[in-house]
C-alpha atoms as a PDB file:
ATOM      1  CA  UNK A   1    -162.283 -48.589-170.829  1.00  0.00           C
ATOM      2  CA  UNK A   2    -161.844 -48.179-167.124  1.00  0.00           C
ATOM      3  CA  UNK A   3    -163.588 -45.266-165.658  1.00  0.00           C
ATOM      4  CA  UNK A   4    -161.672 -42.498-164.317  1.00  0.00           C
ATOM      5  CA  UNK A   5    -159.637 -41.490-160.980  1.00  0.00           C
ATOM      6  CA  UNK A   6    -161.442 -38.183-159.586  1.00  0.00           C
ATOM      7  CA  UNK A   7    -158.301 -36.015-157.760  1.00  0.00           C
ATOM      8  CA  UNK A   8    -159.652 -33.842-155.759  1.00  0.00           C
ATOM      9  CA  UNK A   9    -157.332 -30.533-154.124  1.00  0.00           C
ATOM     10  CA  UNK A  10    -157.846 -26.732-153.560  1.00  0.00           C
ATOM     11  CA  UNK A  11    -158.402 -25.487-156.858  1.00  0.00           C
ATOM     12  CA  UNK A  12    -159.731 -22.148-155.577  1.00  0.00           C
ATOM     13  CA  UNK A  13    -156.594 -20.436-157.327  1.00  0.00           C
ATOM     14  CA  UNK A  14    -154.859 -20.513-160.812  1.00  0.00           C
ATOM     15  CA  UNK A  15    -151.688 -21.951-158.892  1.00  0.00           C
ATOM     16  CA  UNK A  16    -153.639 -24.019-157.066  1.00  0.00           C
ATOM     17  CA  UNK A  17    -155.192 -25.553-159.549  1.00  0.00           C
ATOM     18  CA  UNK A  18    -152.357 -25.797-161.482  1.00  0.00           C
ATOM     19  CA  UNK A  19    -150.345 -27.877-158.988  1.00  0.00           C
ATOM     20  CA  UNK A  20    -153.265 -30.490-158.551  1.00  0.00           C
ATOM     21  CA  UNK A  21    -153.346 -31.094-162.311  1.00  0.00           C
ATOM     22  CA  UNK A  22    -149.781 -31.519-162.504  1.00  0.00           C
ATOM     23  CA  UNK A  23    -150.049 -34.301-159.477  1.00  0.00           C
ATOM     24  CA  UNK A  24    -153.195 -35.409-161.500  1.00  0.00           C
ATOM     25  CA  UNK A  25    -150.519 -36.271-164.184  1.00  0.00           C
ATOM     26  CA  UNK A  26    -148.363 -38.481-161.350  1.00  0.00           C
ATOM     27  CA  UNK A  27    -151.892 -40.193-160.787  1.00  0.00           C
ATOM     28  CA  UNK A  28    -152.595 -41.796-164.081  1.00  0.00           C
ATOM     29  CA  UNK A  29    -149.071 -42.661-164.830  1.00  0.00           C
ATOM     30  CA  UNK A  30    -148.564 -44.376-161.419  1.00  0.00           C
ATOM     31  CA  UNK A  31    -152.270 -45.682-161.192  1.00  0.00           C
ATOM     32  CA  UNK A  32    -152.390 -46.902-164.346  1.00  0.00           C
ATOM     33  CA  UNK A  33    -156.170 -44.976-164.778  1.00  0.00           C
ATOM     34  CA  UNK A  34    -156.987 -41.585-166.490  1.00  0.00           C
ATOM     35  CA  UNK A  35    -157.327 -39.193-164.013  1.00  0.00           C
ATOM     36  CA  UNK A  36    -159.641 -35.995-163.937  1.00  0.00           C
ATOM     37  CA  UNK A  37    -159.313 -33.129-161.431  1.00  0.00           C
ATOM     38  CA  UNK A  38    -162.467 -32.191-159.942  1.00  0.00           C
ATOM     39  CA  UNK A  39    -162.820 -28.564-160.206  1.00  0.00           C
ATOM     40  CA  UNK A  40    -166.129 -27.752-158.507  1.00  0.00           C
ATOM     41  CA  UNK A  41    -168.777 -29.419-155.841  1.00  0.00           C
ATOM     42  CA  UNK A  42    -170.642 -31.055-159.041  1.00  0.00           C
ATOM     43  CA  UNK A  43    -169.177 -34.441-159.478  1.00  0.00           C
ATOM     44  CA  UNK A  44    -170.888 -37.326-159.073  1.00  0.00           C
ATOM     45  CA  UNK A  45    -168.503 -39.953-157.077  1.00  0.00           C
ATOM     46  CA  UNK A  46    -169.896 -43.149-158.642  1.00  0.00           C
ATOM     47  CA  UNK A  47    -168.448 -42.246-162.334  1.00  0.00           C
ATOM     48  CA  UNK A  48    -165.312 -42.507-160.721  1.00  0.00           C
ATOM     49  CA  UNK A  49    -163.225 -45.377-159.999  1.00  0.00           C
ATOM     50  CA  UNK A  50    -161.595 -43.856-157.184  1.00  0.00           C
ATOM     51  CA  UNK A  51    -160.397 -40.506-155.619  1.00  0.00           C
ATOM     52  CA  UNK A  52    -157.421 -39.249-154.023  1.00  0.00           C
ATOM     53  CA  UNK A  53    -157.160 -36.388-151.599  1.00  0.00           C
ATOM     54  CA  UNK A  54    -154.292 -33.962-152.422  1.00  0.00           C
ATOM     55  CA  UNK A  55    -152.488 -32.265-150.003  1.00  0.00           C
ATOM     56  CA  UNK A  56    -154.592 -28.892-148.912  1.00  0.00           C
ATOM     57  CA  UNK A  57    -158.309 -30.467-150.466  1.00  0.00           C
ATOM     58  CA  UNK A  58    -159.689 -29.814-146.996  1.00  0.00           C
ATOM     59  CA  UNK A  59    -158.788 -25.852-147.377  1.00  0.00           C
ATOM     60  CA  UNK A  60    -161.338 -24.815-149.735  1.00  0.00           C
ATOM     61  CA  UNK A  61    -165.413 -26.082-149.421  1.00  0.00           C
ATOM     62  CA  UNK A  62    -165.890 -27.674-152.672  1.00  0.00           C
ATOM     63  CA  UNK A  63    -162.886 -29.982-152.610  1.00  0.00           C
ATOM     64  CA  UNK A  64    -163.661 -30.318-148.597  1.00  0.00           C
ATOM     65  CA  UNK A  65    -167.192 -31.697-149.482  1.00  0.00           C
ATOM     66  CA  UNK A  66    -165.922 -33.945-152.201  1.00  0.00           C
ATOM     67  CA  UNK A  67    -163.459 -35.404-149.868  1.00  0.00           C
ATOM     68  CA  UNK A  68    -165.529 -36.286-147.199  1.00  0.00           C
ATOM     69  CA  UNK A  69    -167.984 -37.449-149.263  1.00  0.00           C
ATOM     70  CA  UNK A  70    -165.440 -40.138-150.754  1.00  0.00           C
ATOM     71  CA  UNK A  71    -164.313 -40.996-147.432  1.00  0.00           C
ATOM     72  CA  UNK A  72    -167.294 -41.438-146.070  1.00  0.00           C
ATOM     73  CA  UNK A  73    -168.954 -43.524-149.153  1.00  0.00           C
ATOM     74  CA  UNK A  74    -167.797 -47.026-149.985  1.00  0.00           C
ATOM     75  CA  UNK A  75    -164.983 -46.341-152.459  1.00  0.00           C
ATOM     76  CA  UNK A  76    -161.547 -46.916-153.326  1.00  0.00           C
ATOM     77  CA  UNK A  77    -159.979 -43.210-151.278  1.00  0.00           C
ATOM     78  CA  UNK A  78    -156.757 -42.524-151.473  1.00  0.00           C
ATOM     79  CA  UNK A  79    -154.069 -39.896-149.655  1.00  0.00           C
ATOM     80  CA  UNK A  80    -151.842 -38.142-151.793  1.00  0.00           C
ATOM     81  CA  UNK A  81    -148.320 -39.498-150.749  1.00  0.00           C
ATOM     82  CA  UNK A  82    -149.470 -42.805-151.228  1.00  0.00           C
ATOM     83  CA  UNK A  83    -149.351 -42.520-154.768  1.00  0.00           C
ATOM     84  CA  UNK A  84    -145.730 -42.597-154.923  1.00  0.00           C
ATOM     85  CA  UNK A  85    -145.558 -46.004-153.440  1.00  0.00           C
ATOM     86  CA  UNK A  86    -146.506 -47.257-157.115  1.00  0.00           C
ATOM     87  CA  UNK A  87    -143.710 -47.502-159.734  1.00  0.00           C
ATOM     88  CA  UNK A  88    -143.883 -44.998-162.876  1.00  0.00           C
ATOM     89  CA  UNK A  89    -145.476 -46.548-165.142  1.00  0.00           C
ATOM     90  CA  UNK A  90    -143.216 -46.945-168.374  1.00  0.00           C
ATOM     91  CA  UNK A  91    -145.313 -49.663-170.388  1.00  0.00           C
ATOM     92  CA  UNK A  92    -147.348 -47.655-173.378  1.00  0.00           C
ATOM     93  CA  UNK A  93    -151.305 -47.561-172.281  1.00  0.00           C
ATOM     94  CA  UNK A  94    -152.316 -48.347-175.931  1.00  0.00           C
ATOM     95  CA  UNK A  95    -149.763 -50.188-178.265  1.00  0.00           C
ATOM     96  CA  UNK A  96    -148.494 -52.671-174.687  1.00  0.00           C
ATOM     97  CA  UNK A  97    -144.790 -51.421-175.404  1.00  0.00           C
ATOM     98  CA  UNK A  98    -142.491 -51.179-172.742  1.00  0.00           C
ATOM     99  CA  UNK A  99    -141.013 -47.089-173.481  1.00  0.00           C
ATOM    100  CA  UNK A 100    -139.203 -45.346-170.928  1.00  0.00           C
ATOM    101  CA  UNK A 101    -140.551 -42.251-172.468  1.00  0.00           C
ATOM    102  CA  UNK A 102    -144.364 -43.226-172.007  1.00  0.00           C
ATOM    103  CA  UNK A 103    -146.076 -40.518-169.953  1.00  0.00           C
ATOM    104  CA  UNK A 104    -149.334 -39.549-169.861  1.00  0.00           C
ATOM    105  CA  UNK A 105    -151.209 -37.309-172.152  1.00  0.00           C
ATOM    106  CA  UNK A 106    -153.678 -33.949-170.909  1.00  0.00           C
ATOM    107  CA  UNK A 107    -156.954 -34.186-173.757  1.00  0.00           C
ATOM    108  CA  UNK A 108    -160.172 -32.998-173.156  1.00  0.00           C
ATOM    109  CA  UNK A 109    -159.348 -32.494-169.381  1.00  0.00           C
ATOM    110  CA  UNK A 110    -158.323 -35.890-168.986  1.00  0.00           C
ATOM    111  CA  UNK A 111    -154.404 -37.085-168.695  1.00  0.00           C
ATOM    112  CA  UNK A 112    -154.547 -40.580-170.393  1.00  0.00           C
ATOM    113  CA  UNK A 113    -152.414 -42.968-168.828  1.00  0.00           C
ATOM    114  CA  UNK A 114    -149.100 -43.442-170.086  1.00  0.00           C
ATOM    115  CA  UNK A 115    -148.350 -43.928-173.676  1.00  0.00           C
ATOM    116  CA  UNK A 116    -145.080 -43.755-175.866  1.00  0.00           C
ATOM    117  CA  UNK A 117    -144.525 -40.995-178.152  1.00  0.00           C
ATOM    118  CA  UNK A 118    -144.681 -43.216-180.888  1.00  0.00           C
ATOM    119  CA  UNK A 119    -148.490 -43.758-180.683  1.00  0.00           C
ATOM    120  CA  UNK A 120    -148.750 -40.360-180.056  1.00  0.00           C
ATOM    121  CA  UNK A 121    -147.372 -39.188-183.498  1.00  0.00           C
ATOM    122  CA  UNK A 122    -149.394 -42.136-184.920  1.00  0.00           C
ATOM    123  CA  UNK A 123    -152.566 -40.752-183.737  1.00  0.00           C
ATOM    124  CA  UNK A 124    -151.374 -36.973-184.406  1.00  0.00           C
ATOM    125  CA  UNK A 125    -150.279 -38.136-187.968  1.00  0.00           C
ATOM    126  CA  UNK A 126    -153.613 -40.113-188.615  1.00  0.00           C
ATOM    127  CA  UNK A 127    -156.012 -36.459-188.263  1.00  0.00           C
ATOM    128  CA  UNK A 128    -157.020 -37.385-185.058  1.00  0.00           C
ATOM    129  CA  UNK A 129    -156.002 -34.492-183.220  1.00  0.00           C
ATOM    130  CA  UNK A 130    -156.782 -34.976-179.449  1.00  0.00           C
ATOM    131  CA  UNK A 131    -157.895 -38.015-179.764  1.00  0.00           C
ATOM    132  CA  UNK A 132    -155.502 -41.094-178.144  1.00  0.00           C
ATOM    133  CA  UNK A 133    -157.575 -44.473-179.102  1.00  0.00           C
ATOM    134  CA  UNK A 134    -158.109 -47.030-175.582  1.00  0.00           C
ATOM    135  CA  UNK A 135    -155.821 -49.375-175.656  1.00  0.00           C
ATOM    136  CA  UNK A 136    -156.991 -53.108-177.008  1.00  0.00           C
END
C-alpha cells in the first residue's frame, strides 16, 4: 500500500481545520494516495509520500515548520492549486471499477482514495466497520 500524502494548512482553529480536511478529501481523490492532515509539529516527513502546502500553512508555526521543512528536504512538495490540475478520480481504489460516484472515504483520520459505494456497503455489510481493504 502506498504511503500517505501529509497536507499540511493552519489548523490552529475548528474552521480552520475543518477546511484543510475537506481539501485533504480533493487530495486523495485527485492524487490517487490517502491523504492525512497534519495537525501538529510532530510528523515525521519521511512516512509520507509527499506534502502539499494549503493555502494559509505559513500563518500558524506548526504548519509553518512543517512546510519549510518539506520544501527544504528532498521530497515530492506540492502548492495547493496545483492539485486541481489532476482529473477527479472516478475509477474505484479497491474493486478497479470505473464509478462516477467513487469518492474518497474519512477512517481512522485517513480519507482513502476513491472507491464506489458498492465496496463500501460490501465492507460495511461484511462487519468490518471502518475498515476499507487496499485495493489488489
Amino acid at each position: 500500500m502506498a504511503r500517505p500524502i501529509l497536507v499540511v494548512g493552519n489548523f490552529t482553529t475548528a474552521d480552520n481545520l475543518a477546511d484543510v480536511t475537506a481539501f485533504a478529501s480533493d487530495v486523495a481523490d485527485r492524487l490517487r494516495f490517502p491523504a492525512v492532515v497534519a495537525t501538529g509539529r510532530d510528523c515525521d516527513l519521511s512516512q509520507y509520500e509527499g506534502v502539499v502546502l494549503v493555502d494559509g500553512w505559513s500563518e500558524a508555526l506548526p504548519s509553518a515548520a512543517l512546510g519549510c521543512e518539506a520544501l527544504t528536504t528532498d521530497m515530492c512538495t506540492m502548492w495547493a492549486h496545483h492539485v486541481y490540475e489532476h482529473p477527479i478520480n472516478t475509477v474505484c481504489g479497491h474493486c478497479g471499477e470505473n464509478d462516477p460516484e467513487a469518492a474518497p472515504v474519512f477512517r481512522g483520520g485517513v480519507w482513502t482514495t476513491s472507491v464506489c459505494p458498492g465496496c463500501v456497503q460490501a465492507h460495511e455489510s461484511l462487519r468490518f466497520p471502518g475498515v476499507l481493504l487496499a485495493a489488489a
